[in-house]
Structures are given as C-alpha cells and as structure tokens.
C-alpha atoms as a PDB file:
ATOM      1  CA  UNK A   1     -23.039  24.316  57.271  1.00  0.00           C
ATOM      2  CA  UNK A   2     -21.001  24.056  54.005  1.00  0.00           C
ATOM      3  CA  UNK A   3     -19.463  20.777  55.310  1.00  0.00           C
ATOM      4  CA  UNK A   4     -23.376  19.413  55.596  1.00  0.00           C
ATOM      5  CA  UNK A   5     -24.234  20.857  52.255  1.00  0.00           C
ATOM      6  CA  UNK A   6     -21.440  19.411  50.223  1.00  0.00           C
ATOM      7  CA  UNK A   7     -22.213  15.755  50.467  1.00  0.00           C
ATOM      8  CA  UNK A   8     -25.748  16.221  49.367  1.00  0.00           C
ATOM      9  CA  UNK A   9     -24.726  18.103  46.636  1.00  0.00           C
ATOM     10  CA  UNK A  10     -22.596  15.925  45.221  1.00  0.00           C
ATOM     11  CA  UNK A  11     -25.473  13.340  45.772  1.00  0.00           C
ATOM     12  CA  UNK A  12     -27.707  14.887  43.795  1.00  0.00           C
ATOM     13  CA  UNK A  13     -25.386  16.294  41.152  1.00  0.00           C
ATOM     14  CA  UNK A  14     -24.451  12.499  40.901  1.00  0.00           C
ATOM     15  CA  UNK A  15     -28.363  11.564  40.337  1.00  0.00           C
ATOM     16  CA  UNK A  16     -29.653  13.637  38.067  1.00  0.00           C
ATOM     17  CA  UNK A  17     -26.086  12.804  35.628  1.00  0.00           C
ATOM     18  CA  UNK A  18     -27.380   9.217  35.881  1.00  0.00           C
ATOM     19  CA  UNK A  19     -31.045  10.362  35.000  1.00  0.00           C
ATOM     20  CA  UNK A  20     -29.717  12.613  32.360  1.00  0.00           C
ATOM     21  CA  UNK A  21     -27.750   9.573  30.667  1.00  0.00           C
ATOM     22  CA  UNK A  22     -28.908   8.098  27.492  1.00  0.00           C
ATOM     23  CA  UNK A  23     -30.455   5.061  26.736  1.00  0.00           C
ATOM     24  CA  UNK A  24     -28.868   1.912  26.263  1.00  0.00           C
ATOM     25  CA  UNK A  25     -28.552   1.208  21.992  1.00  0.00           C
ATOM     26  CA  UNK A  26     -28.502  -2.551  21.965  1.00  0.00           C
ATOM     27  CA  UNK A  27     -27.774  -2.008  18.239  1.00  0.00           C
ATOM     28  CA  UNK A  28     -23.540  -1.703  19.944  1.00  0.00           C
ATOM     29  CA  UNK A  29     -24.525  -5.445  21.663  1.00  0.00           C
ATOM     30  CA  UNK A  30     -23.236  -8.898  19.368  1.00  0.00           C
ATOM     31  CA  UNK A  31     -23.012 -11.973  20.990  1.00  0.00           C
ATOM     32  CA  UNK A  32     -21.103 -14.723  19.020  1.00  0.00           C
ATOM     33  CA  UNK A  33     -22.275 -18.459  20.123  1.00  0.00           C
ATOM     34  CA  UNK A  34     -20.718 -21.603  19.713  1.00  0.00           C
ATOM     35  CA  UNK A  35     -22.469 -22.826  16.458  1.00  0.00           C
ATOM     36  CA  UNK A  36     -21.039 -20.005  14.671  1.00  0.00           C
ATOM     37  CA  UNK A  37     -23.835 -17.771  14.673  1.00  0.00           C
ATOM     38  CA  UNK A  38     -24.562 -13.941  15.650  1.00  0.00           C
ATOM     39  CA  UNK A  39     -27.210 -12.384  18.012  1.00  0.00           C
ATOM     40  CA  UNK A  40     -27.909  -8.658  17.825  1.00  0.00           C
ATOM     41  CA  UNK A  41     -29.304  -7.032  20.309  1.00  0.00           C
ATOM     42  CA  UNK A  42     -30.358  -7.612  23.615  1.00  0.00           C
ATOM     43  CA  UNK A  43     -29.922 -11.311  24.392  1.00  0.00           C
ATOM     44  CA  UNK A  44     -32.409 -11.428  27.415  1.00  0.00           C
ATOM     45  CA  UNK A  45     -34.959  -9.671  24.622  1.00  0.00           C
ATOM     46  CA  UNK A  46     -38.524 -10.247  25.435  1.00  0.00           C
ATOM     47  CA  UNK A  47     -39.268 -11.615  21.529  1.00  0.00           C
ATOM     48  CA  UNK A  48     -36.497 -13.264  19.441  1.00  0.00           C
ATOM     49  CA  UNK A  49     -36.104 -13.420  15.981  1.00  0.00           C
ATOM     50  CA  UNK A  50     -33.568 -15.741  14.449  1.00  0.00           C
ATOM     51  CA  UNK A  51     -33.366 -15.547  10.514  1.00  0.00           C
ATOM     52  CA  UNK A  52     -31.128 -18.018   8.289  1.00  0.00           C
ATOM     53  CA  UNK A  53     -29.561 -16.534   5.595  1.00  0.00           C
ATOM     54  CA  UNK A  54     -27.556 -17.557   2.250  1.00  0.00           C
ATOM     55  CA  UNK A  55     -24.998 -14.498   0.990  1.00  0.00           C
ATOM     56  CA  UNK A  56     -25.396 -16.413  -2.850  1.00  0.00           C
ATOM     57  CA  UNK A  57     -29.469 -15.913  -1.953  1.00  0.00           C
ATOM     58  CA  UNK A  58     -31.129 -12.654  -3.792  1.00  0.00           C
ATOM     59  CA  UNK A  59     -33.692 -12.758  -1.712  1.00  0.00           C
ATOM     60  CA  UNK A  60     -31.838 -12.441   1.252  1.00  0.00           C
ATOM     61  CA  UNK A  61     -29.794  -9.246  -0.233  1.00  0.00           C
ATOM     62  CA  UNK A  62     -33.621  -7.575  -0.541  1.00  0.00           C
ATOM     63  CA  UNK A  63     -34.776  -8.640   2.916  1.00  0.00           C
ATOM     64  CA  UNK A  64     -31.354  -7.027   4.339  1.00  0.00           C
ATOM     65  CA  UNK A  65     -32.276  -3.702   2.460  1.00  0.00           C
ATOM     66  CA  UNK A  66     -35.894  -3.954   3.311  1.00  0.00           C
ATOM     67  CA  UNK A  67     -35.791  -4.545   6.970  1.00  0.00           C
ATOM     68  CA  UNK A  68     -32.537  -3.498   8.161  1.00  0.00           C
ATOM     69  CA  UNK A  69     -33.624   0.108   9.755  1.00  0.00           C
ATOM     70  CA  UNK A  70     -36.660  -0.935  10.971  1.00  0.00           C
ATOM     71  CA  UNK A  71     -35.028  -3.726  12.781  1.00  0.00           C
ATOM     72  CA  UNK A  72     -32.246  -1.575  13.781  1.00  0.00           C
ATOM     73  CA  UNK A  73     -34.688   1.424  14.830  1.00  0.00           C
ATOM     74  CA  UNK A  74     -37.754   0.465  15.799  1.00  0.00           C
ATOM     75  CA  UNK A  75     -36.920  -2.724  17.873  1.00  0.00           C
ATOM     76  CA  UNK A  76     -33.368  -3.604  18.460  1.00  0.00           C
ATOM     77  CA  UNK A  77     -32.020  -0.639  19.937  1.00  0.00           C
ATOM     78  CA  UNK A  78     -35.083  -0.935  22.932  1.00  0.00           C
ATOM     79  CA  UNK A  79     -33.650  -4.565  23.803  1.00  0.00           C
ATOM     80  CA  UNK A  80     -37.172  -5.712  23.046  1.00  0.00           C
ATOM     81  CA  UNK A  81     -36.367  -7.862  20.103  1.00  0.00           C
ATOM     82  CA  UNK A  82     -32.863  -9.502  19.195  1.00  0.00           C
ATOM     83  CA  UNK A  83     -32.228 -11.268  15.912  1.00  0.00           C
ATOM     84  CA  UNK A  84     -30.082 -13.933  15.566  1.00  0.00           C
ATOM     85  CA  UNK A  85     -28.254 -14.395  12.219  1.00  0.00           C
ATOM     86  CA  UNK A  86     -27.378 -17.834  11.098  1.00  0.00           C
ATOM     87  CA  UNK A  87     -26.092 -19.290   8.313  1.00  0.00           C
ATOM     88  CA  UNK A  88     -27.069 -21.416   5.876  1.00  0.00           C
ATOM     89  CA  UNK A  89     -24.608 -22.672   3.453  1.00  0.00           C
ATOM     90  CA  UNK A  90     -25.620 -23.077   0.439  1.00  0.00           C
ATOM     91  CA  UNK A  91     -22.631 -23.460  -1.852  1.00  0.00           C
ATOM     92  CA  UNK A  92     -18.578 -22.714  -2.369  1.00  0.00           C
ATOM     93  CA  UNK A  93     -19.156 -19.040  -2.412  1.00  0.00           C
ATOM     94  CA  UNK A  94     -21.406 -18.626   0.507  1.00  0.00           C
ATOM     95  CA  UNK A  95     -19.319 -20.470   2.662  1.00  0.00           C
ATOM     96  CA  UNK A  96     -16.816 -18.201   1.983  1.00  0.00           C
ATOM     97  CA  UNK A  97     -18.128 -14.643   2.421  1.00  0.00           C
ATOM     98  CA  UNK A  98     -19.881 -16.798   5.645  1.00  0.00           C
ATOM     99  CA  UNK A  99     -16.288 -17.001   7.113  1.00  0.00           C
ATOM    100  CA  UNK A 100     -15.432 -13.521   5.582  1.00  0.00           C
ATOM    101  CA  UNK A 101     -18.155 -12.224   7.290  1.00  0.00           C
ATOM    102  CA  UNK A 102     -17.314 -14.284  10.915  1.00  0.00           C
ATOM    103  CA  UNK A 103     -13.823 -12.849  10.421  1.00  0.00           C
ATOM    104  CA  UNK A 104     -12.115 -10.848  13.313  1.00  0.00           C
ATOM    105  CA  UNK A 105     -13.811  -9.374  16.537  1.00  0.00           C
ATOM    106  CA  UNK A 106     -17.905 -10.184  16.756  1.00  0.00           C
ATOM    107  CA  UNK A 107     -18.202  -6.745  16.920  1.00  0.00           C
ATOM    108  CA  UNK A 108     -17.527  -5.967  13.409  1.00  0.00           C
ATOM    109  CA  UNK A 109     -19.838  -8.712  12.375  1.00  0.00           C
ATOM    110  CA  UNK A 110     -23.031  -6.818  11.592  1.00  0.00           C
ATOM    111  CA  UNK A 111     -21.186  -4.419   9.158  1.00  0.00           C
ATOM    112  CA  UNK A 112     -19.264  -7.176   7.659  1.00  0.00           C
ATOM    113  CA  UNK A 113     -22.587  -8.799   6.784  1.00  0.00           C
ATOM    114  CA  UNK A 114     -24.298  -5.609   5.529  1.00  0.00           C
ATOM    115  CA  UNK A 115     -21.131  -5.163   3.352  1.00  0.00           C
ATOM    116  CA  UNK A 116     -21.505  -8.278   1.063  1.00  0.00           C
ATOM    117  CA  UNK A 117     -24.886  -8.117   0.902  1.00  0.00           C
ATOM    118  CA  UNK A 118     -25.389  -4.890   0.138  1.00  0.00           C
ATOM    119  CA  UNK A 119     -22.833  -4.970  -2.400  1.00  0.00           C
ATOM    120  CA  UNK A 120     -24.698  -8.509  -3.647  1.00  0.00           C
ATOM    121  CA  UNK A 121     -25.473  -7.174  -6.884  1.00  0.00           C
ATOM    122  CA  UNK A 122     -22.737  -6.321  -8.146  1.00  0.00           C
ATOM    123  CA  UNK A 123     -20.308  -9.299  -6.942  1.00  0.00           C
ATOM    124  CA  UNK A 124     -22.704 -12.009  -7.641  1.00  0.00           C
ATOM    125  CA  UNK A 125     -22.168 -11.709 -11.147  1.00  0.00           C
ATOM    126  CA  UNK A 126     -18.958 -13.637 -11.114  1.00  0.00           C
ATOM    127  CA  UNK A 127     -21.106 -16.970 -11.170  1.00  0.00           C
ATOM    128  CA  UNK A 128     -22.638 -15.919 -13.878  1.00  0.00           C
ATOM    129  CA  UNK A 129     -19.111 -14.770 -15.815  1.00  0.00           C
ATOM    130  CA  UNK A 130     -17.074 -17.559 -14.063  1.00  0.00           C
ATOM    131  CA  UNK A 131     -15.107 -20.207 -16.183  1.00  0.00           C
ATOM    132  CA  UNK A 132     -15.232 -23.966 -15.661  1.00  0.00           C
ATOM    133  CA  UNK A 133     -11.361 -23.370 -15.394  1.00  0.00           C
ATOM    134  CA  UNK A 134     -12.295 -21.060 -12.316  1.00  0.00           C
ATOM    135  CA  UNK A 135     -15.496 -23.062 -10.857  1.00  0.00           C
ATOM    136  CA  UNK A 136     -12.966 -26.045 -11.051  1.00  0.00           C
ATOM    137  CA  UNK A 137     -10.508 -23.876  -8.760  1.00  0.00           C
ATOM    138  CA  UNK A 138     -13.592 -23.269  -6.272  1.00  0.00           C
ATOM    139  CA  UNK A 139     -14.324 -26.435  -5.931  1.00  0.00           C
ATOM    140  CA  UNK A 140     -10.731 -28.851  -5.742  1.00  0.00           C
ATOM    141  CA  UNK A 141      -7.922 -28.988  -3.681  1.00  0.00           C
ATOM    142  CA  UNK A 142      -8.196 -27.895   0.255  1.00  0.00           C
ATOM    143  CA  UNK A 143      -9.847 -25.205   1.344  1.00  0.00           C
ATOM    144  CA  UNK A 144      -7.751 -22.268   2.247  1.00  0.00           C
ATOM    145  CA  UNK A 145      -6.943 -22.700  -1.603  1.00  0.00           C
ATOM    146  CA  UNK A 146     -10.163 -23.276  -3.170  1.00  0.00           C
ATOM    147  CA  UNK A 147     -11.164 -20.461  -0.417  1.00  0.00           C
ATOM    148  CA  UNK A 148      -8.775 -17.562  -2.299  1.00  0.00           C
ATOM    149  CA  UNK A 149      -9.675 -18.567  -5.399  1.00  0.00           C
ATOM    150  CA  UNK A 150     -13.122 -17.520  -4.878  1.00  0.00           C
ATOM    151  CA  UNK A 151     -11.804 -14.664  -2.949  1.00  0.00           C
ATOM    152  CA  UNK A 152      -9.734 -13.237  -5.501  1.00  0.00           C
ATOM    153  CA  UNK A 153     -11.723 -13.970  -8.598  1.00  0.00           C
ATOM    154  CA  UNK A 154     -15.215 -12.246  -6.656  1.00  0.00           C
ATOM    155  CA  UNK A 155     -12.618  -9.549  -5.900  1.00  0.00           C
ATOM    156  CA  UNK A 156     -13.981 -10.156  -1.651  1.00  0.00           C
ATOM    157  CA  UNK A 157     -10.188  -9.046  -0.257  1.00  0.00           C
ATOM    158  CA  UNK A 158     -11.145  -5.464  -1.910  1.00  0.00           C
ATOM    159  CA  UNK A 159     -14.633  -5.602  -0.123  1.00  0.00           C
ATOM    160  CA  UNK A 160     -12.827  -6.749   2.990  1.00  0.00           C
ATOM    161  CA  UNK A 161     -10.135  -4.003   2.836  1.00  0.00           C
ATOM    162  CA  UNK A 162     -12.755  -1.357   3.208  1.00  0.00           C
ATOM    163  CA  UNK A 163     -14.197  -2.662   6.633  1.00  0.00           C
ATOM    164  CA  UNK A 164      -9.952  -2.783   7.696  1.00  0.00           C
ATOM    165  CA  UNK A 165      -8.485  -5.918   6.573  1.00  0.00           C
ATOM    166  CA  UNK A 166      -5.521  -6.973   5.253  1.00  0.00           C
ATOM    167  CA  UNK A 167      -4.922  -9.502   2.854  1.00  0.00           C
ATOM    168  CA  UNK A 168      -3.099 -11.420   5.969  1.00  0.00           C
ATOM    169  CA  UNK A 169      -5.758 -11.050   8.153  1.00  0.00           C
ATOM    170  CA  UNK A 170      -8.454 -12.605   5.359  1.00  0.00           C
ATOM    171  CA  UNK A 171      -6.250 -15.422   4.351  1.00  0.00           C
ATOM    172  CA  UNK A 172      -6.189 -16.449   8.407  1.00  0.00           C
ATOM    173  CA  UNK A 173      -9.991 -16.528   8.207  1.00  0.00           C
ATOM    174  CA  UNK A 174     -10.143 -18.116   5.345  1.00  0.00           C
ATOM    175  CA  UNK A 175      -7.825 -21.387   6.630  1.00  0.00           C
ATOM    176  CA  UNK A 176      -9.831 -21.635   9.314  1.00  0.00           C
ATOM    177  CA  UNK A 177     -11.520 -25.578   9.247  1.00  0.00           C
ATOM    178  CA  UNK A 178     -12.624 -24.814  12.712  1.00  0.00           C
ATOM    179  CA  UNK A 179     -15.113 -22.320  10.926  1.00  0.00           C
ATOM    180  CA  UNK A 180     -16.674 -23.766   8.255  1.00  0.00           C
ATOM    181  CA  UNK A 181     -17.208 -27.357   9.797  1.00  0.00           C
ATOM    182  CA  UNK A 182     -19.451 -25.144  12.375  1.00  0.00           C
ATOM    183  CA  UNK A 183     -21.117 -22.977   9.630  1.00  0.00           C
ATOM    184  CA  UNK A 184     -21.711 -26.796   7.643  1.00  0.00           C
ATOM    185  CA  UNK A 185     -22.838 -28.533  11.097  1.00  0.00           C
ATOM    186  CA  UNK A 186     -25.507 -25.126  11.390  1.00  0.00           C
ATOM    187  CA  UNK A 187     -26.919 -25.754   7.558  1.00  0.00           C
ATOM    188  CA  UNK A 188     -27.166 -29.545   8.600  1.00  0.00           C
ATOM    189  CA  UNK A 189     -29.155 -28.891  11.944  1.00  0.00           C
ATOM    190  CA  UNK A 190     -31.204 -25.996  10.267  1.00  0.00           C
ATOM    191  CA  UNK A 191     -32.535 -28.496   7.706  1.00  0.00           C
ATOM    192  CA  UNK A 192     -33.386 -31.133  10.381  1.00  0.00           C
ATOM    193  CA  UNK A 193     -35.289 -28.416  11.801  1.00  0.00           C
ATOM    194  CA  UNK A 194     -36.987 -27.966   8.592  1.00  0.00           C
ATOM    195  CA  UNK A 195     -35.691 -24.969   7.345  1.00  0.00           C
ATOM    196  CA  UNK A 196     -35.003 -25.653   3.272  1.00  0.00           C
ATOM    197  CA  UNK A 197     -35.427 -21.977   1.593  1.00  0.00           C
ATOM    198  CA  UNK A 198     -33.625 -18.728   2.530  1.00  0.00           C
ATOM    199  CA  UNK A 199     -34.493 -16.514   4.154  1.00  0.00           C
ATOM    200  CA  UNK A 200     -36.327 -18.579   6.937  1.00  0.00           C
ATOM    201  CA  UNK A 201     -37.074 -17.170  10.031  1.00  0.00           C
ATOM    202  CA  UNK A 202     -38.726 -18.389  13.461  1.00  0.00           C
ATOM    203  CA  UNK A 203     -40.243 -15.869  16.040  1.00  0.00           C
ATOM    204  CA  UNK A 204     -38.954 -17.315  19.919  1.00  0.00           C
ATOM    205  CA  UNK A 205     -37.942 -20.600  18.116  1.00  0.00           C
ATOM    206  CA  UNK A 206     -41.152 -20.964  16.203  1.00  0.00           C
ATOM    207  CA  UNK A 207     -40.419 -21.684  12.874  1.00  0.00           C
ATOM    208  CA  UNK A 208     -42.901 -19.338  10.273  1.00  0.00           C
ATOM    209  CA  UNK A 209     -44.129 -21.074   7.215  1.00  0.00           C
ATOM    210  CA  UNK A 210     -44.766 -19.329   4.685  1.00  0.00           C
ATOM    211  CA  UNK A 211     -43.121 -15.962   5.856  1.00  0.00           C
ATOM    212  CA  UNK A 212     -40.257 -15.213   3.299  1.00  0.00           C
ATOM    213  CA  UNK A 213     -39.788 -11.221   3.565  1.00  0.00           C
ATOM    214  CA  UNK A 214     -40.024  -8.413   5.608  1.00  0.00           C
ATOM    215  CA  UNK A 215     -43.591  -7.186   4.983  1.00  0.00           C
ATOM    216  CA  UNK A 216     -44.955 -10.705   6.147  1.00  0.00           C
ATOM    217  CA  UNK A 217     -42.540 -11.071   9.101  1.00  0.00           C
ATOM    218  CA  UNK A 218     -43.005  -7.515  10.228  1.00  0.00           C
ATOM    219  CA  UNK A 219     -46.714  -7.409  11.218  1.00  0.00           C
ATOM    220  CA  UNK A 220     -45.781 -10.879  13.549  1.00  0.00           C
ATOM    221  CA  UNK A 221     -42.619  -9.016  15.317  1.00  0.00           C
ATOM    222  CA  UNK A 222     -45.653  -6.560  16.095  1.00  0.00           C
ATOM    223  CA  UNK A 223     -48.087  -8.405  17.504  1.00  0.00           C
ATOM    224  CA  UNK A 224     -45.708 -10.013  19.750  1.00  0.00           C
ATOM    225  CA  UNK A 225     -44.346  -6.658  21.494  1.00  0.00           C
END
C-alpha cells in the first residue's frame, strides 16, 4: 500500500509547489533589438508603450521620476504592458551616456538608464560650466576621443563605476561605431515618423500628440488594459 501511496504523493507535493510559486516579475525581462533599443517587460504584452527619450532632455529626467514605479508596479511586472525605450539623439553628450547606458549585458540596461537620469541634475551642469576649449574637444577628432572627453569632463566613468564598470570596460563602449551609427539611424527614423520633441511616446505604435508627461500618458495606458 505504501508503494501505491508514494507516487501520488509526490504528485501532489509536486502540484501544490508549482501552485505555491510566485508570479512571474516581468520587471527581470529586457529584450535588446537590433536598432539599438530596449523593451521592458513582457514582449508578447497585450498594450505597448514605446517612449523616445534624450538623456540632455529635462523633461525626460522628470518623466523617469514621475512614472517609473507606477510603470514598474502597476503594469510591467503583470506582462500587461511593456515599454520600449529608444533613443533619440539629440547632441554630443546624449549620444554618449546613450552608449554608456547600452554598455555591457541588456540586463543592466534599465539601471544604467535610471542612473544618469536620475543623477541629471547634477551632471548636466557641465554644459552650462563647459569651456569652448572643452566643447571644442566634444565635438573634433574621432569618436572614441571626443567620446572620453565628454566622459571625463561630465565625470560619467565615476557614475559608471557605481553600476560595476571599469574604466576599460567604458572606454570599449565608448569606441564602439557599431553603436552610435544605430542610436543616429533610430533619431533619423524616429523623426520620419514624426517624432521631433522628447519625451514622445506612442501607445501599440500609435504615435500621441500632444502627450508629453506622465499624468497625460497615464490615464491612456488605463483605458487600454
């Protein structure tokens, strides 16, 4: 009788351990595509935001802070919703915390981003401060160089050594043409599509007009669940 009882034991032990087992957190889930950009969340998500966003852009530093646990909360974790982050390249600097933030495993994108622009405010000051000496070195010569220069003087390998890089390891990124002729070819096809402010964003690849922070866009991610 023991012999009989055993299998169905384990059977059922086996059961209720998968019932027992937590949701899956599609927050963990980053999916890098070819153009350079990166979706969060579930990518077979029944709505689909995708936002374009400049690092050199203050309004995209308050939409970060302003949606960024609601997204992460309320409807990314579910795999309801999944927003796609691309690029739009605005200037020197953006392109390069863009390939700063692009740098390494996809996985360590989202806290890469959330890095620089959280810490927006107190970086983007440097422009302000800069030189022409310096703005000459951002701007000339190829562009690992011009790359450090901006790297060093808006002190990004200290903001890059707190999510685990070396200096090696950002230099790499930073030489890599590959990169930023994808992140360039993404502000080029954005425009064509119309997009010409950040942030932008476009619910299941319809672009919203007029939608330019998180109390607008929030009510629409609603009424689409």
């Amino acid at each position: 009788m023991k012999h009989l009882l055993r299998p169905a034991l384990l059977t059922l032990a086996a059961t209720l351990a998968i019932g027992n087992s937590p949701p899956m957190d599609w927050n963990r889930v980053v999916t890098r595509t070819a153009s350079q950009s990166n979706v969060l969340g579930n990518p077979a998500a029944k709505v689909k935001l995708t936002t374009w966003v400049s690092y050199t852009c203050p309004h995209c530093a308050a939409f970060e802070l302003e949606s960024d646990a609601g997204l992460k909360l309320k409807y990314i974790r579910s795999g309801k919703l999944s927003v796609e982050i691309r690029h739009f390249v605005r200037d020197p600097v953006d392109l390069t915390v863009a390939m700063l933030t692009n740098c390494g495993p996809k996985d360590k994108f989202p806290l890469n981003h959330s890095a620089f622009m959280r810490s927006q405010s107190v970086w983007i000051g440097t422009l302000a401060r800069s030189s022409k000496v310096q703005q000459s070195r951002w701007t000339t010569g190829d562009l690992p160089s011009r790359a450090r220069s901006i790297a060093s003087d808006f002190k990004f390998y200290q903001i890059m050594a707190t999510r685990g890089y070396d200096r090696v390891a950002v230099d790499r990124c930073l030489a890599d043409v590959g990169m930023a002729q994808r992140l360039a070819a993404g502000t080029e096809a954005a425009s064509k599509l119309g997009v010409d402010h950040t942030p932008s964003f476009a619910l299941d690849n319809a672009l919203l007009f007029g939608t330019d922070g998180w109390s607008l866009l929030q009510p629409q991610i609603e009424a689409r669940m």
